[in-house]
C-alpha atoms as a PDB file:
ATOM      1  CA  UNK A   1    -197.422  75.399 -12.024  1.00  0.00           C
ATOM      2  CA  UNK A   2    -199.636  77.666 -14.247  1.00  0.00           C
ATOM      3  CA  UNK A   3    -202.917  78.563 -12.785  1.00  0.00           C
ATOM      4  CA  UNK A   4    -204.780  76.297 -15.328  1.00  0.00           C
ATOM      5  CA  UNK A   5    -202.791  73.603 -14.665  1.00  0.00           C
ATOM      6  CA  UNK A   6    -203.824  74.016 -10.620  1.00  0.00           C
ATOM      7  CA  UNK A   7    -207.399  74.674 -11.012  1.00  0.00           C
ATOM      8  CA  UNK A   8    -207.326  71.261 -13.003  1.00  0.00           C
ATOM      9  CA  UNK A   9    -205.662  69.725 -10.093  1.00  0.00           C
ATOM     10  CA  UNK A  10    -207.440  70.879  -7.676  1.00  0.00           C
ATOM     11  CA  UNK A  11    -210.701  70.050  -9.641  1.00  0.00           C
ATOM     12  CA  UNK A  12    -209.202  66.238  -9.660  1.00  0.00           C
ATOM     13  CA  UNK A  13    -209.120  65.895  -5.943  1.00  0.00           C
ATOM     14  CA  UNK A  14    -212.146  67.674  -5.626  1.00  0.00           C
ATOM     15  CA  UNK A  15    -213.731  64.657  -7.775  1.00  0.00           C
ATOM     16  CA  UNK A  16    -211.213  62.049  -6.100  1.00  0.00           C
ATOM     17  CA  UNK A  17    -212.824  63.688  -2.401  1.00  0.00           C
ATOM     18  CA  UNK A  18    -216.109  63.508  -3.519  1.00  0.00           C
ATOM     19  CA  UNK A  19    -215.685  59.784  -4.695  1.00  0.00           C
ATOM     20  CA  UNK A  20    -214.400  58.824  -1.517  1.00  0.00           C
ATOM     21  CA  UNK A  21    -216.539  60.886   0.910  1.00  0.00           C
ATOM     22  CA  UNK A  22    -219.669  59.082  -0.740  1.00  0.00           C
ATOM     23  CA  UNK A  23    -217.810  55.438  -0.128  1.00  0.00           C
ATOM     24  CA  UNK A  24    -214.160  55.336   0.520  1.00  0.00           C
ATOM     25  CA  UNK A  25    -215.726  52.614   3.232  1.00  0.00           C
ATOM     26  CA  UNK A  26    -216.677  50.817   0.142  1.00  0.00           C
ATOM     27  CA  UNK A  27    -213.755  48.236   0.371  1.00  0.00           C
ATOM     28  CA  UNK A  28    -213.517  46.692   3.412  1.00  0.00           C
ATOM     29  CA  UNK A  29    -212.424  43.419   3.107  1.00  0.00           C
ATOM     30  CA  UNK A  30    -215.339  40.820   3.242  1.00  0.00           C
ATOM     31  CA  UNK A  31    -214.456  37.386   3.996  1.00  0.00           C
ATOM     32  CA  UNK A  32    -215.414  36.238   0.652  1.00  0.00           C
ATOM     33  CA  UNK A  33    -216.198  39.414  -1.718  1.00  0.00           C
ATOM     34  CA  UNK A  34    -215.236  42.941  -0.233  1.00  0.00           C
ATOM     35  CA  UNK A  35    -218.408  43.545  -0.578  1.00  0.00           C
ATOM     36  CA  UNK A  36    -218.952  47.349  -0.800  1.00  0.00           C
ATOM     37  CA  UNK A  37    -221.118  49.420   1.267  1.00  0.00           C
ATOM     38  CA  UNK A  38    -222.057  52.698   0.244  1.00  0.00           C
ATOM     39  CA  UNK A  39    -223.460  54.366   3.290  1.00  0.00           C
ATOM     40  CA  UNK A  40    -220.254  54.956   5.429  1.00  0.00           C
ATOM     41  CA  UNK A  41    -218.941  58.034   5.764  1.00  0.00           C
ATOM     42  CA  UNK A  42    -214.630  58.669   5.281  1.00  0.00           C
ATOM     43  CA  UNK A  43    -214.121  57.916   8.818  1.00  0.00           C
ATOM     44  CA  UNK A  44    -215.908  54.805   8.889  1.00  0.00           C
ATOM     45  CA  UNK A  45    -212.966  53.221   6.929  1.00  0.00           C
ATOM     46  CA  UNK A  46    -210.762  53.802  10.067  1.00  0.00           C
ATOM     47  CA  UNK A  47    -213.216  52.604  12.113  1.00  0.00           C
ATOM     48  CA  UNK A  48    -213.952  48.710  10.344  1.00  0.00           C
ATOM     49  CA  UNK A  49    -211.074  46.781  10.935  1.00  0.00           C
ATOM     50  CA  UNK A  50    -210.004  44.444   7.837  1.00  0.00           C
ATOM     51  CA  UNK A  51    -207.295  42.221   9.255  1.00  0.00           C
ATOM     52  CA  UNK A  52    -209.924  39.652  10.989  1.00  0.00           C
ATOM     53  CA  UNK A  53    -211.644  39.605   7.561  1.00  0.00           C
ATOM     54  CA  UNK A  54    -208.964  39.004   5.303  1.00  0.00           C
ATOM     55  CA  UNK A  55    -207.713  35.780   7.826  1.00  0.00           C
ATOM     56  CA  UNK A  56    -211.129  34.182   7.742  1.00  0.00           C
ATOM     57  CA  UNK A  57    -210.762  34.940   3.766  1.00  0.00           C
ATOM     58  CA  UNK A  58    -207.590  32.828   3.855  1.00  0.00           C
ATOM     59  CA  UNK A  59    -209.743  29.942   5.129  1.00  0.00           C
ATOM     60  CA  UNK A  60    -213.079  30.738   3.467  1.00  0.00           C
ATOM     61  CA  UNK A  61    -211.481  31.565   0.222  1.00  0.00           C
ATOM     62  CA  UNK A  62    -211.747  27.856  -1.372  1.00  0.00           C
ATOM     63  CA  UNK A  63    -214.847  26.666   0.508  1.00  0.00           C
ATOM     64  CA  UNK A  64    -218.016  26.530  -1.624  1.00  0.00           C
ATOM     65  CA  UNK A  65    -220.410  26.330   1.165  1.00  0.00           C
ATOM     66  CA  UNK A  66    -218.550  29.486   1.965  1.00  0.00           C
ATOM     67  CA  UNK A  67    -218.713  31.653  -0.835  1.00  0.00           C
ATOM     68  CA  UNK A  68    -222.209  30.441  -2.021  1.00  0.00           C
ATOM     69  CA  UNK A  69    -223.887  31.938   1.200  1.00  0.00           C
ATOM     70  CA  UNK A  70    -221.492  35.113   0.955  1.00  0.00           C
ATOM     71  CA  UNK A  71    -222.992  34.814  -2.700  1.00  0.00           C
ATOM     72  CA  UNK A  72    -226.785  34.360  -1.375  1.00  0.00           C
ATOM     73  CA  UNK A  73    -226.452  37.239   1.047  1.00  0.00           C
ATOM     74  CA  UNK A  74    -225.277  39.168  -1.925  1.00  0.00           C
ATOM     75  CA  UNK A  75    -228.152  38.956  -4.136  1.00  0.00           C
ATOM     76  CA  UNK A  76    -228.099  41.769  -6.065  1.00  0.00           C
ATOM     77  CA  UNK A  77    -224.321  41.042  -6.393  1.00  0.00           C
ATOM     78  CA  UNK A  78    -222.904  39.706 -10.575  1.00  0.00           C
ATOM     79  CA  UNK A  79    -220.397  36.906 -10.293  1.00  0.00           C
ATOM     80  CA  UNK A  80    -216.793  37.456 -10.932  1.00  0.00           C
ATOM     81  CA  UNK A  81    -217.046  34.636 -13.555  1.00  0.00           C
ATOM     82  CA  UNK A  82    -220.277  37.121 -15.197  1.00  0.00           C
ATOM     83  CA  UNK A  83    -217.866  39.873 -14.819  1.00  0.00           C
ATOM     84  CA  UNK A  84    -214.696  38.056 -16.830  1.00  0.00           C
ATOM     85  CA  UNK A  85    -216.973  36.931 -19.662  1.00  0.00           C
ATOM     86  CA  UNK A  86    -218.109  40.931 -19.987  1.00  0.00           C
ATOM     87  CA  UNK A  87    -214.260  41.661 -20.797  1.00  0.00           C
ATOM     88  CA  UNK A  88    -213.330  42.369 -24.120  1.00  0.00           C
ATOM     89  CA  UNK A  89    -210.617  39.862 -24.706  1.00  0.00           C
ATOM     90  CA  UNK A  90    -207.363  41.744 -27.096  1.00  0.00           C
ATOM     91  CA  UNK A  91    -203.976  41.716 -27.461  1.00  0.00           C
ATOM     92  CA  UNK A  92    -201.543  44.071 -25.072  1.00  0.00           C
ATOM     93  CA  UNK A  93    -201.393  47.692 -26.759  1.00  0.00           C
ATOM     94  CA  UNK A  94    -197.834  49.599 -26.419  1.00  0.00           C
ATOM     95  CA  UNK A  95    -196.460  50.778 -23.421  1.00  0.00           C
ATOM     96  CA  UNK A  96    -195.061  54.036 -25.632  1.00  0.00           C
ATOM     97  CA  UNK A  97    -196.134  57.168 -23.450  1.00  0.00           C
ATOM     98  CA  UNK A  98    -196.667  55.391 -20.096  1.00  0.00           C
ATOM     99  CA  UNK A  99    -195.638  57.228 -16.878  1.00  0.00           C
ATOM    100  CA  UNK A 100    -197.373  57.219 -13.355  1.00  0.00           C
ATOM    101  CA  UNK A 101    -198.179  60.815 -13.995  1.00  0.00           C
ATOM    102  CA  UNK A 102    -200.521  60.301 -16.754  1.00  0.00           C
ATOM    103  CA  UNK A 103    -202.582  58.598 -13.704  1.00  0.00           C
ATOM    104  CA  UNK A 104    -201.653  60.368 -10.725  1.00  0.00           C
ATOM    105  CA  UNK A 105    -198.671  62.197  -9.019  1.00  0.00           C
ATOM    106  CA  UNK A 106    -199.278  61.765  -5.327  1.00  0.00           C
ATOM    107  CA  UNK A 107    -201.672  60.406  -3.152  1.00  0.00           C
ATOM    108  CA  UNK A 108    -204.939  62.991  -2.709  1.00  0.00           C
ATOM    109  CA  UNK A 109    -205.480  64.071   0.827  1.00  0.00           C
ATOM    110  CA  UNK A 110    -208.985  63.318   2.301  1.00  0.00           C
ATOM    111  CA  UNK A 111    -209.922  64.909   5.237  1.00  0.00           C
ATOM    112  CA  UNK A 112    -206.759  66.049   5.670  1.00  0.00           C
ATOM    113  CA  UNK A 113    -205.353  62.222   5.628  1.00  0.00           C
ATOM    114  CA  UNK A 114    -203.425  60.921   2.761  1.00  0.00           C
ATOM    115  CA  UNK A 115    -205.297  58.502   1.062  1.00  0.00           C
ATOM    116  CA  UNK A 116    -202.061  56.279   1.571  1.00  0.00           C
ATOM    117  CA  UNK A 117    -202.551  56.198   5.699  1.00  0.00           C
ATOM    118  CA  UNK A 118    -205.849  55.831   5.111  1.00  0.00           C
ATOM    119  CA  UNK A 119    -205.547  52.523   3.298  1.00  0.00           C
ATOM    120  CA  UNK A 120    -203.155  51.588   5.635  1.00  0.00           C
ATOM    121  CA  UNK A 121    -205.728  52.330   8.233  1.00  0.00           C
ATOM    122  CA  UNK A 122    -208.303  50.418   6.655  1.00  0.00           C
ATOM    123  CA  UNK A 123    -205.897  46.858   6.572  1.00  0.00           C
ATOM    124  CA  UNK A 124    -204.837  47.233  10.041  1.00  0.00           C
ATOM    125  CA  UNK A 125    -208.531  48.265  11.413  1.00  0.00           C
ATOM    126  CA  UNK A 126    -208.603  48.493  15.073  1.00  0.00           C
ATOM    127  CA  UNK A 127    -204.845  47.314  15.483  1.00  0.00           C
ATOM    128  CA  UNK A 128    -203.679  50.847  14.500  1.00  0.00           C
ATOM    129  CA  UNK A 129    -202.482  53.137  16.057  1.00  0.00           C
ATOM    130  CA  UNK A 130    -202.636  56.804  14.640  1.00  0.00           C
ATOM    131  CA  UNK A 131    -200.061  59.251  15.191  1.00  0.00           C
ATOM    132  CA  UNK A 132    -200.954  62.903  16.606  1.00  0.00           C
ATOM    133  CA  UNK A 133    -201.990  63.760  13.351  1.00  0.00           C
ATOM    134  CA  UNK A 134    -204.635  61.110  14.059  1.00  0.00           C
ATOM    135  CA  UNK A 135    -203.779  60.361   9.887  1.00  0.00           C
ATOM    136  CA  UNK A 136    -199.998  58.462  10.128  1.00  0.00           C
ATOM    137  CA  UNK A 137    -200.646  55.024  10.972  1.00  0.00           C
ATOM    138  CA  UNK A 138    -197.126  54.072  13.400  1.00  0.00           C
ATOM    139  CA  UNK A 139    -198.097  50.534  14.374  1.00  0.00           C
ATOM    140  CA  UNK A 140    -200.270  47.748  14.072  1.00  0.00           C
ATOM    141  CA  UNK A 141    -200.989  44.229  12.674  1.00  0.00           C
ATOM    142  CA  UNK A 142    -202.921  41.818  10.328  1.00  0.00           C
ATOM    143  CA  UNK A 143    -203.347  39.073   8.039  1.00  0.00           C
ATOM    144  CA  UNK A 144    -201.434  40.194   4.674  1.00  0.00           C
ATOM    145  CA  UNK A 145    -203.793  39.025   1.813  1.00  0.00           C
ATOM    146  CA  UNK A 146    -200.734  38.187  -1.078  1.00  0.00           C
ATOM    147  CA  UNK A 147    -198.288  36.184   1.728  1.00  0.00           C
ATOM    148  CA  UNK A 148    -200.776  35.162   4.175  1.00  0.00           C
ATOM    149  CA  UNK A 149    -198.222  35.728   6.774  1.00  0.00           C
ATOM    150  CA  UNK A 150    -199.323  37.327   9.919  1.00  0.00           C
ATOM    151  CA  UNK A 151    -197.429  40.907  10.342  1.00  0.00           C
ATOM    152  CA  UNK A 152    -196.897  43.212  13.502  1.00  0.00           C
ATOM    153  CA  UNK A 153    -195.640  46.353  13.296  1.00  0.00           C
ATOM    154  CA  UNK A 154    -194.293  48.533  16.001  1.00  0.00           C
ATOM    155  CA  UNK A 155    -193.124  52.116  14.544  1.00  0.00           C
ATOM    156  CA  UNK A 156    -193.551  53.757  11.996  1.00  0.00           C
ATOM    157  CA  UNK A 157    -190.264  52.830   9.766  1.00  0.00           C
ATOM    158  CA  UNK A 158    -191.248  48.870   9.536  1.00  0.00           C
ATOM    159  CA  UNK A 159    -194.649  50.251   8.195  1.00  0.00           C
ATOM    160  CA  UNK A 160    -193.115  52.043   5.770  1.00  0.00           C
ATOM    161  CA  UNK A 161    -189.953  49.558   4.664  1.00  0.00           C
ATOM    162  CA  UNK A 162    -192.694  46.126   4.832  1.00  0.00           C
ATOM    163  CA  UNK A 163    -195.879  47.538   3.656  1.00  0.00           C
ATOM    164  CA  UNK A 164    -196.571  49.120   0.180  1.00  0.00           C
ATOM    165  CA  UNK A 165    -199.873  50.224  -1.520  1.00  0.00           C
ATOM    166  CA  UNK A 166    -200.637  48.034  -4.344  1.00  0.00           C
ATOM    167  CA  UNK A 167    -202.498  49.309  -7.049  1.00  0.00           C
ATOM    168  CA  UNK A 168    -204.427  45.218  -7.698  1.00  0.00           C
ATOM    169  CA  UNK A 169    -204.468  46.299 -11.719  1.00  0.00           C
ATOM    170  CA  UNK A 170    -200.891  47.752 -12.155  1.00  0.00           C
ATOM    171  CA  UNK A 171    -201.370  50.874 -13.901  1.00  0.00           C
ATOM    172  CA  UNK A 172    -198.529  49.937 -16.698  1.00  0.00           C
ATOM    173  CA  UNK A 173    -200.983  46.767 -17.253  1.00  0.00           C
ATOM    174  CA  UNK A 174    -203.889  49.231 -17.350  1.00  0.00           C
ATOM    175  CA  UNK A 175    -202.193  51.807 -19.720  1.00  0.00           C
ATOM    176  CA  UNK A 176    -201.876  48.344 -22.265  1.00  0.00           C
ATOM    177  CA  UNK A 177    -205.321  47.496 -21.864  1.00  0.00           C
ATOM    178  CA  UNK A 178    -207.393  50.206 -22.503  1.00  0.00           C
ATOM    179  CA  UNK A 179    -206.381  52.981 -20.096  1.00  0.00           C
ATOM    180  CA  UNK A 180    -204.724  55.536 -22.956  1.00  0.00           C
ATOM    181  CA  UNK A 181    -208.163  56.061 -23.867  1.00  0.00           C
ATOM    182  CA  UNK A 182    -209.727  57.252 -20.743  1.00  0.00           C
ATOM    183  CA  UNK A 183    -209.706  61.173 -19.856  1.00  0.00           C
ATOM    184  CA  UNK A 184    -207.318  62.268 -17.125  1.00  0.00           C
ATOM    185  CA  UNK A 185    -210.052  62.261 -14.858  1.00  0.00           C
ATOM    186  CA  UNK A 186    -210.544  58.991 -15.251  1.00  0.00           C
ATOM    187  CA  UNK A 187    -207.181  57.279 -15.029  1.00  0.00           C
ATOM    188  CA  UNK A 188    -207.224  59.619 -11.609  1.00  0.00           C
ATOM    189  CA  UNK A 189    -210.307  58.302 -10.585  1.00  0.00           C
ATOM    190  CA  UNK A 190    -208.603  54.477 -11.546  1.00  0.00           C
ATOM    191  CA  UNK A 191    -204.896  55.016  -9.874  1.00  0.00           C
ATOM    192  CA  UNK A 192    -207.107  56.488  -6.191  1.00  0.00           C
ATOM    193  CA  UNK A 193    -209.684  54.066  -6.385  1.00  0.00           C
ATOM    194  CA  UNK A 194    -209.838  51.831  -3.286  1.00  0.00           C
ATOM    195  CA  UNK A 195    -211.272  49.348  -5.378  1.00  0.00           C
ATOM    196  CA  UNK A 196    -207.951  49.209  -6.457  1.00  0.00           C
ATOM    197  CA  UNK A 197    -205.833  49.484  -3.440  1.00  0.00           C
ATOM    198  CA  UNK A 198    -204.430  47.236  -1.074  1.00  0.00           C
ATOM    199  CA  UNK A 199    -201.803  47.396   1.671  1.00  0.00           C
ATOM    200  CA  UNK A 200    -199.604  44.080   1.012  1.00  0.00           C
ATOM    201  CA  UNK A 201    -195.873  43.313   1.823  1.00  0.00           C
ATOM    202  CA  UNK A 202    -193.354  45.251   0.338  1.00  0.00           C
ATOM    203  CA  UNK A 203    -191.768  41.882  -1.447  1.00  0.00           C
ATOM    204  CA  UNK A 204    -194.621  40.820  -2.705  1.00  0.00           C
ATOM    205  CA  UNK A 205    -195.376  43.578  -4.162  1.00  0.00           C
ATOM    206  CA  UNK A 206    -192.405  44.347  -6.090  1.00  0.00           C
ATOM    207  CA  UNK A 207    -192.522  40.740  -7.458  1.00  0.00           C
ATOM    208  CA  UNK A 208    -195.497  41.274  -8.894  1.00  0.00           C
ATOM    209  CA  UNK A 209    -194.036  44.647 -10.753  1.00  0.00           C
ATOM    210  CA  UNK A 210    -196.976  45.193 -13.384  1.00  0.00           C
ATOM    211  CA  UNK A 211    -198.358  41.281 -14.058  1.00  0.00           C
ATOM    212  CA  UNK A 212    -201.381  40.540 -14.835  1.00  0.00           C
ATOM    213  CA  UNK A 213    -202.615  37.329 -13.772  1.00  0.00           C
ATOM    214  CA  UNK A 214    -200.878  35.040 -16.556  1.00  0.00           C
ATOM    215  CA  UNK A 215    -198.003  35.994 -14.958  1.00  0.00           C
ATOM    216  CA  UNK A 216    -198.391  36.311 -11.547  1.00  0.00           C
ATOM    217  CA  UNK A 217    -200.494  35.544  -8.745  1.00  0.00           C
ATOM    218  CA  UNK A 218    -200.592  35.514  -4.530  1.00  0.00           C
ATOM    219  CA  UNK A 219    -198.677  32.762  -2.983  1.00  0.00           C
ATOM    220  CA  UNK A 220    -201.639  32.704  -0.441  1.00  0.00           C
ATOM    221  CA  UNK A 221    -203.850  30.445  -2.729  1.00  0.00           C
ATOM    222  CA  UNK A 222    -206.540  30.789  -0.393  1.00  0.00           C
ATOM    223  CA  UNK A 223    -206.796  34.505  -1.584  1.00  0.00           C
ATOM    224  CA  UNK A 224    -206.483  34.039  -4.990  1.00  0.00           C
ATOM    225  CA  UNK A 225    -209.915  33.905  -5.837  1.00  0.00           C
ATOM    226  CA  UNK A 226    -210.770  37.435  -3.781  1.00  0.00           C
ATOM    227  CA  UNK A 227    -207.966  38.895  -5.796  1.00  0.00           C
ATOM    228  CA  UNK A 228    -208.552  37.722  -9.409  1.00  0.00           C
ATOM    229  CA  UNK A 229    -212.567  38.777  -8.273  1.00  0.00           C
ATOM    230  CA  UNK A 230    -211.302  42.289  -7.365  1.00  0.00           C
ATOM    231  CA  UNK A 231    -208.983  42.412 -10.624  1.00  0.00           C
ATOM    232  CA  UNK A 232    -212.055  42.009 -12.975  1.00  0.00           C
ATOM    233  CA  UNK A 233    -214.184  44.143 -11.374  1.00  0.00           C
ATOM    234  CA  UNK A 234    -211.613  46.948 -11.581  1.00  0.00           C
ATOM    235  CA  UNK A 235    -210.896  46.277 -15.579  1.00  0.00           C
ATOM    236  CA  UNK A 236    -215.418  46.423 -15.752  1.00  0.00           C
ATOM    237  CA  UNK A 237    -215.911  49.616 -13.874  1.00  0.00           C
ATOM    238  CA  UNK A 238    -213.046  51.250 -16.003  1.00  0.00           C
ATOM    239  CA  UNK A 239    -213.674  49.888 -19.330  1.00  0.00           C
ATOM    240  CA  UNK A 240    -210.420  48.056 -19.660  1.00  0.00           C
ATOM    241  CA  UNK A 241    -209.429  44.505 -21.898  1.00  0.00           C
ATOM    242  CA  UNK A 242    -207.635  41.258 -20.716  1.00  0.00           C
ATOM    243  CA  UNK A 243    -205.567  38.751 -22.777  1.00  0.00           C
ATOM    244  CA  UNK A 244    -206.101  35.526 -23.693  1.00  0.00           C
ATOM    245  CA  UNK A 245    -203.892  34.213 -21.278  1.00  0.00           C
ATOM    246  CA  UNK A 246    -204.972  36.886 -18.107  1.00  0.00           C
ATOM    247  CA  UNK A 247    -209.009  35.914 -19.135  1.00  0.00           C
ATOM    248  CA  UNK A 248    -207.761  32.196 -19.212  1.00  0.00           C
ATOM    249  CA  UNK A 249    -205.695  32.372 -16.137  1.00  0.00           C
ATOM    250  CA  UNK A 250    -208.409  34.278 -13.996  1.00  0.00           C
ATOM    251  CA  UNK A 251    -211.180  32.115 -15.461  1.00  0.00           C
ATOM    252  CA  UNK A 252    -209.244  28.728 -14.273  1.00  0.00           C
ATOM    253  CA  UNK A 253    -209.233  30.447 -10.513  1.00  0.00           C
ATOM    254  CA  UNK A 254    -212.480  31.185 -10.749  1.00  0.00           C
ATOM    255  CA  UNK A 255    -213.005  27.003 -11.670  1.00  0.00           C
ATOM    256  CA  UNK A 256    -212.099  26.551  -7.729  1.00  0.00           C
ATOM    257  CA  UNK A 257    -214.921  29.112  -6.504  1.00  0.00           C
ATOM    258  CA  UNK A 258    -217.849  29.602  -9.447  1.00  0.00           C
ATOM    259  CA  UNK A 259    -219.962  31.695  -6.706  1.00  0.00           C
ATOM    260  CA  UNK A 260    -217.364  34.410  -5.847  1.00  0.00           C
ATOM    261  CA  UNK A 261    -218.659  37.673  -6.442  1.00  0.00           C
ATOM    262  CA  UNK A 262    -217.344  40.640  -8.036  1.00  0.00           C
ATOM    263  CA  UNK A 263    -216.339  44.229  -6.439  1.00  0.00           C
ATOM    264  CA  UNK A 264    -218.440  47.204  -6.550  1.00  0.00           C
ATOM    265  CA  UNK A 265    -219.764  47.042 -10.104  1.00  0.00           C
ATOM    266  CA  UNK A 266    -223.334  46.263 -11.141  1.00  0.00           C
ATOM    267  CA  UNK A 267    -224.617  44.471 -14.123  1.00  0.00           C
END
């Protein structure tokens, strides 16, 4: 690696740690929203557990009463459906020139933690348990968001073989809509944003591949809403487009639960 090349990567997760440090507890799952909060430091995010939160989300998700007093608490909060009608709305641009390296190459270390084991951390909340590292997360259990099932895991190896990190806008998608004109920074900033991360089952995940939501969607309905909420608020903060049939698709969702907010963006 040339020098150049390594001062610019280490000035990436010097921005990436700096994000983070100032609200990697920004995500932590909200029955209704995921709500960010801006005020915890790093190790807050292994210290709020998710799993209890994204349960009551599977029951919450499709309940008015619910999500209009998560919405009232929220004030200051734009809709997800004022959020989708900010999108630009265009067709799919080519894939030529796509690779995961033109986003990231590895996972940044935070604290000394791989952002990976710190998501992890942040799904299975108290449940975890931390290897002597106190970064490797080797058991634990919660409420996976795209199955709904209930998980428990009890070394290391099932964590690794059940549970992948799901980037919610696949960075292929993002590279079609709008992403090949953002700086390297930014597509870094994008690809490690926990905005944009969530532990789900290993499955699921690699059904999903790089959809959008025309083409595919959690077979928890319950969650659906949260998710299509979290997928528009990532396309706003980073200046990407939908389709006609993703803005349709979402919008349709979004029919079943008008007050949903969005994610850690601001009108």
């Amino acid at each position: 690696m040339t020098k150049s090349r390594a001062t610019y990567r280490s000035r990436r997760i010097a921005a990436i740690a700096a994000l983070v440090a100032a609200g990697l507890g920004l995500i932590i799952a909200n029955p209704n929203s995921y709500e960010p909060t801006f005020d915890e430091p790093v190790s807050a995010i292994t210290n709020n557990a998710n799993n209890t939160n994204v349960q009551n989300s599977s029951n919450q998700a499709h309940n008015p009463a619910n999500t209009s007093q998560t919405s009232n608490d929220l004030t200051d909060t734009p809709l997800a459906t004022e959020i989708l009608a900010r999108l630009d709305i265009k067709g799919r641009a080519p894939k030529t020139g796509y690779s995961r390296d033109q986003f990231y190459s590895d996972w940044p270390k935070i604290g000394g933690c791989s952002l990976r084991q710190i998501i992890l951390k942040r799904e299975l909340g108290d449940t975890a348990t931390l290897a002597e590292d106190n970064c490797a997360v080797i058991s634990g259990s919660f409420t996976e968001p795209y199955t709904g099932q209930s998980l428990t895991f009890t070394e290391k190896s099932q964590i690794s073989k059940g549970l992948q990190i799901d980037h919610v806008v696949a960075l292929s998608d993002a590279w079609q809509k709008g992403a090949q004109q953002l700086t390297p920074d930014q597509r870094f900033n994008l690809a490690t944003d926990p905005l944009n991360l969530l532990a789900v089952d290993s499955s699921a995940n690699q059904q999903k591949s790089d959809g959008d939501a025309a083409t595919w969607l959690p077979a928890n309905k319950p969650f659906r809403c949260q998710y299509v909420a979290r997928q528009v608020s990532v396309k706003f903060k980073y200046s990407l487009w939908a389709t006609q049939a993703e803005h349709d698709a979402i919008a349709k969702i979004l029919t079943a639960c008008p007050s949903e907010p969005a994610v850690g963006v601001e009108l």
